[in-house]
N, C-alpha and C. Protein backbone atom coordinates (compact mmCIF):
# COMPACT_ATOMS: atom_id res chain seq x y z
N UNK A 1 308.88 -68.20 241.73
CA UNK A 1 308.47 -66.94 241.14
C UNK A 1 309.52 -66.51 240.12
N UNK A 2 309.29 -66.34 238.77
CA UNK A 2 310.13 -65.26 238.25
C UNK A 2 310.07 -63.99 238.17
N UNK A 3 311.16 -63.20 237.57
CA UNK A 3 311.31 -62.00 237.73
C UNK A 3 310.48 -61.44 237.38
N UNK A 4 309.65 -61.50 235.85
CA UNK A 4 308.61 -60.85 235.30
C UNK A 4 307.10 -60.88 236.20
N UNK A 5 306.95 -62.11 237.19
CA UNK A 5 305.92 -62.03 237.87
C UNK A 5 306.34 -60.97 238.97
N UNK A 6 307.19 -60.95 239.73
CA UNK A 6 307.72 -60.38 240.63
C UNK A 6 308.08 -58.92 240.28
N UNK A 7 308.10 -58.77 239.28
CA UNK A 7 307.96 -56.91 238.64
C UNK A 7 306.94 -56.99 238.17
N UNK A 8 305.50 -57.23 237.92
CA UNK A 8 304.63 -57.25 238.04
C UNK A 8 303.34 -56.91 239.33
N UNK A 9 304.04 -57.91 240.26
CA UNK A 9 303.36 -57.90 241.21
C UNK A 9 303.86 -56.42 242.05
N UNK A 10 305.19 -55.96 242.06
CA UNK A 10 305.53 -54.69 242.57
C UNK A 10 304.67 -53.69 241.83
N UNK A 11 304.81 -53.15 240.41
CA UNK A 11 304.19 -52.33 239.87
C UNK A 11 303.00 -52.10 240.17
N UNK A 12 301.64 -53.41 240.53
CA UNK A 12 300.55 -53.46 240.73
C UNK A 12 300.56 -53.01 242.50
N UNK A 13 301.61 -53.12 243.13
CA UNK A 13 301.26 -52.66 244.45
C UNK A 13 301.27 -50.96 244.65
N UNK A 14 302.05 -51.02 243.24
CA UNK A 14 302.77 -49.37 243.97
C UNK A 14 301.63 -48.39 242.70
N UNK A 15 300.53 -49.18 242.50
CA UNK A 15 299.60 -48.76 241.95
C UNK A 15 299.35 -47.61 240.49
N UNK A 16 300.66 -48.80 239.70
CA UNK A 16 301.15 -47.74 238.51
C UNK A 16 301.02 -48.76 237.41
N UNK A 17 300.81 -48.36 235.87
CA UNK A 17 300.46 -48.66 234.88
C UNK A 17 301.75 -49.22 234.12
N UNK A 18 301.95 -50.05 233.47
CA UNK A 18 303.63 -50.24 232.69
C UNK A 18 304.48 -49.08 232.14
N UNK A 19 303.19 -48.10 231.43
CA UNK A 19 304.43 -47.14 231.23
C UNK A 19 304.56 -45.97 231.84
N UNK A 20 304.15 -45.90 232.90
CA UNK A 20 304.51 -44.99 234.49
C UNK A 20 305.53 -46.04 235.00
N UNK A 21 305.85 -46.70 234.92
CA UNK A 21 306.40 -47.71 235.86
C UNK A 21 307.69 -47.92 235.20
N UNK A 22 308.00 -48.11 234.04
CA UNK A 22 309.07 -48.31 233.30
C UNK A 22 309.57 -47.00 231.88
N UNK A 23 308.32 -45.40 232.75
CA UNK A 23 309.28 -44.72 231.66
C UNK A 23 310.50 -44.38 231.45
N UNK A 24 311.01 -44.21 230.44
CA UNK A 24 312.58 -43.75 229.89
C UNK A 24 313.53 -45.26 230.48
N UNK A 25 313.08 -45.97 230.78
CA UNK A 25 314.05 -47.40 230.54
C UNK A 25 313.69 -48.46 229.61
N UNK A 26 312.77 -48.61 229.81
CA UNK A 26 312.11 -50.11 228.28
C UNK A 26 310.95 -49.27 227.95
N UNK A 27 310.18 -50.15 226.81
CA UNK A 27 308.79 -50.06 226.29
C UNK A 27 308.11 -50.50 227.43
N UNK A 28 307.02 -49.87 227.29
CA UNK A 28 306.24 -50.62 227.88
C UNK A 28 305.09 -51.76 227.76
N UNK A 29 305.75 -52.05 226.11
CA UNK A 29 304.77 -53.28 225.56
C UNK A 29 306.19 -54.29 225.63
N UNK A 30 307.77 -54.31 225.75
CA UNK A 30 308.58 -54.95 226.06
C UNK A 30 308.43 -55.10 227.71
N UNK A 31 308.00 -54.43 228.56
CA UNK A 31 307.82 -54.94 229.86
C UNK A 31 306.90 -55.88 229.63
N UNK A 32 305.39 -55.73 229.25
CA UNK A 32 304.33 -56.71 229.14
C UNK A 32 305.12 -57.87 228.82
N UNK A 33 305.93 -58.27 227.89
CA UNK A 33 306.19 -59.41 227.14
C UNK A 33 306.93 -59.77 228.23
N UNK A 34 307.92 -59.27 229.41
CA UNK A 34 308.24 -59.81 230.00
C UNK A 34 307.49 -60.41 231.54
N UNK A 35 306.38 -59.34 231.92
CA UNK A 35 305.69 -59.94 232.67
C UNK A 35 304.93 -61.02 232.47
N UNK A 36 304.48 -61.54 230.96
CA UNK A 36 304.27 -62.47 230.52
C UNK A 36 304.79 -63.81 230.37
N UNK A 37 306.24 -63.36 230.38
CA UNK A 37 307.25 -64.57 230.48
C UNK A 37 308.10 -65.36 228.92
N UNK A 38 307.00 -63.89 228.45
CA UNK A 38 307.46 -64.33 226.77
C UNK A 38 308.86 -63.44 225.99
N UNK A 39 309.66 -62.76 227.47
CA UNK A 39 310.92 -62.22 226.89
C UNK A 39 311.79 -62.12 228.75
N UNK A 40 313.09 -62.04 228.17
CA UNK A 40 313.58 -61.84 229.23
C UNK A 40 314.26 -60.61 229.30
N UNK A 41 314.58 -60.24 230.81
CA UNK A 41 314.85 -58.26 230.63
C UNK A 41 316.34 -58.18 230.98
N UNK A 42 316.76 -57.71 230.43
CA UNK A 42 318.39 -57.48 230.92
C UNK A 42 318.75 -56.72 232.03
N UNK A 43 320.00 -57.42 233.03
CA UNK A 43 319.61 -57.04 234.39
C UNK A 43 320.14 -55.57 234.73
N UNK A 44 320.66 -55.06 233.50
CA UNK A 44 320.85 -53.01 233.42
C UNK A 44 319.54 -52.88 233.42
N UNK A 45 318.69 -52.81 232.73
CA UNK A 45 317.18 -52.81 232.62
C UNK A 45 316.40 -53.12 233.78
N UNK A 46 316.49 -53.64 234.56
CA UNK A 46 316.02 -54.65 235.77
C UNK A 46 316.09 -53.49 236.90
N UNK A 47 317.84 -53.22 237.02
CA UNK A 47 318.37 -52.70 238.05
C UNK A 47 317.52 -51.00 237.80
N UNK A 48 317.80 -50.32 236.38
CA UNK A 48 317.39 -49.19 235.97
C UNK A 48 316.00 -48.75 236.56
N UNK A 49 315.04 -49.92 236.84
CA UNK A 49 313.46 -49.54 236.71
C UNK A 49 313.58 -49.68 238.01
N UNK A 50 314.03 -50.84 238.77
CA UNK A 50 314.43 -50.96 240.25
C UNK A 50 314.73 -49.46 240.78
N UNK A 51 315.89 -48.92 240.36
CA UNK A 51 316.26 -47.91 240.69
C UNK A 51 315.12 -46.19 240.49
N UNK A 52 314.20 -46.60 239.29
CA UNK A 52 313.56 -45.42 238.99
C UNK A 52 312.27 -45.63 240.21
N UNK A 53 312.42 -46.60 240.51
CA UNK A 53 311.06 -46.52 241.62
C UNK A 53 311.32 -46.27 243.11
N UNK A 54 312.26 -46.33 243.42
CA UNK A 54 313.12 -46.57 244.40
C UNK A 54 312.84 -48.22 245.26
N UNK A 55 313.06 -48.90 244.56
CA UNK A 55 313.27 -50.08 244.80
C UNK A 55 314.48 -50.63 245.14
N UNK A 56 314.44 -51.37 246.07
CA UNK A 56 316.04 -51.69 246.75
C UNK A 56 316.11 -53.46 245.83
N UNK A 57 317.11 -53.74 245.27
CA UNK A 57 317.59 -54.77 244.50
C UNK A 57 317.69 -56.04 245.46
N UNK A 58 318.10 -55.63 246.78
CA UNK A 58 317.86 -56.49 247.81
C UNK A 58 316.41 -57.09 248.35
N UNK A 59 315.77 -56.20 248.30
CA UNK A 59 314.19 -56.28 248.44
C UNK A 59 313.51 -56.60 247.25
N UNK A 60 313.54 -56.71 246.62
CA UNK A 60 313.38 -57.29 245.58
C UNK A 60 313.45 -58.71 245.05
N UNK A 61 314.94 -59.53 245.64
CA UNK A 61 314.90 -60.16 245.35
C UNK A 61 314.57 -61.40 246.47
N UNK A 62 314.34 -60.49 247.26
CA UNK A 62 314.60 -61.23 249.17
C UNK A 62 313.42 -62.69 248.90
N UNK A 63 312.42 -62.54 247.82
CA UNK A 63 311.15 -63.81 247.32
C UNK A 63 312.01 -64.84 247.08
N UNK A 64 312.95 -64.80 246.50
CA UNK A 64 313.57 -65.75 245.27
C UNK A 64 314.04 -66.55 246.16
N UNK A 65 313.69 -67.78 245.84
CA UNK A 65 314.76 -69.24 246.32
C UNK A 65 316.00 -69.17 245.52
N UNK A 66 316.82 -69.71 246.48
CA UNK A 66 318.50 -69.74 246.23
C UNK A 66 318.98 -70.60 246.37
N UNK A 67 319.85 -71.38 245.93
CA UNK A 67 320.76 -72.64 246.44
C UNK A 67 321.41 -71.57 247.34
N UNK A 68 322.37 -70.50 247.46
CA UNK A 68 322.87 -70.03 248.36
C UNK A 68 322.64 -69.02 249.21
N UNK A 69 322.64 -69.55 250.43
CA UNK A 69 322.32 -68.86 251.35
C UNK A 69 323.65 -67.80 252.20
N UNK A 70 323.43 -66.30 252.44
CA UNK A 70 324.40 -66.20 253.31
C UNK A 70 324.27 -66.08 254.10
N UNK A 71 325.80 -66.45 255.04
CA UNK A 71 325.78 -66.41 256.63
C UNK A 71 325.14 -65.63 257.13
């Protein structure tokens, strides 16, 4: 999964539109491009929208395969 699918798939759960979802941090035609896969988001940006939703950065990323695992 990448990130842009994976902020995608949150936004669509928490039943909000791109620019309810990412106002006052990005565009919301620069989110599209990234849920698309056709830009990448900088992780101030990432953390910012994370944070405006109350999204935990941990939960978030808990999908993602890792080479590292911790103890």
């Amino acid at each position: 999964m990448k990130i842009g699918e994976k902020l995608k798939m949150v936004r669509l759960s928490l039943g909000m539109n791109r620019k309810e979802f990412v106002k006052g941090v990005i565009d919301n035609s620069y989110l599209a491009s990234v849920e698309n896969g056709e830009s990448d988001i900088r992780v101030t940006s990432l953390i910012n929208i994370l944070q405006k939703n109350n999204i935990s950065v941990e939960n978030f990323f808990e999908d993602f395969d890792s080479k590292y695992q911790r103890p």
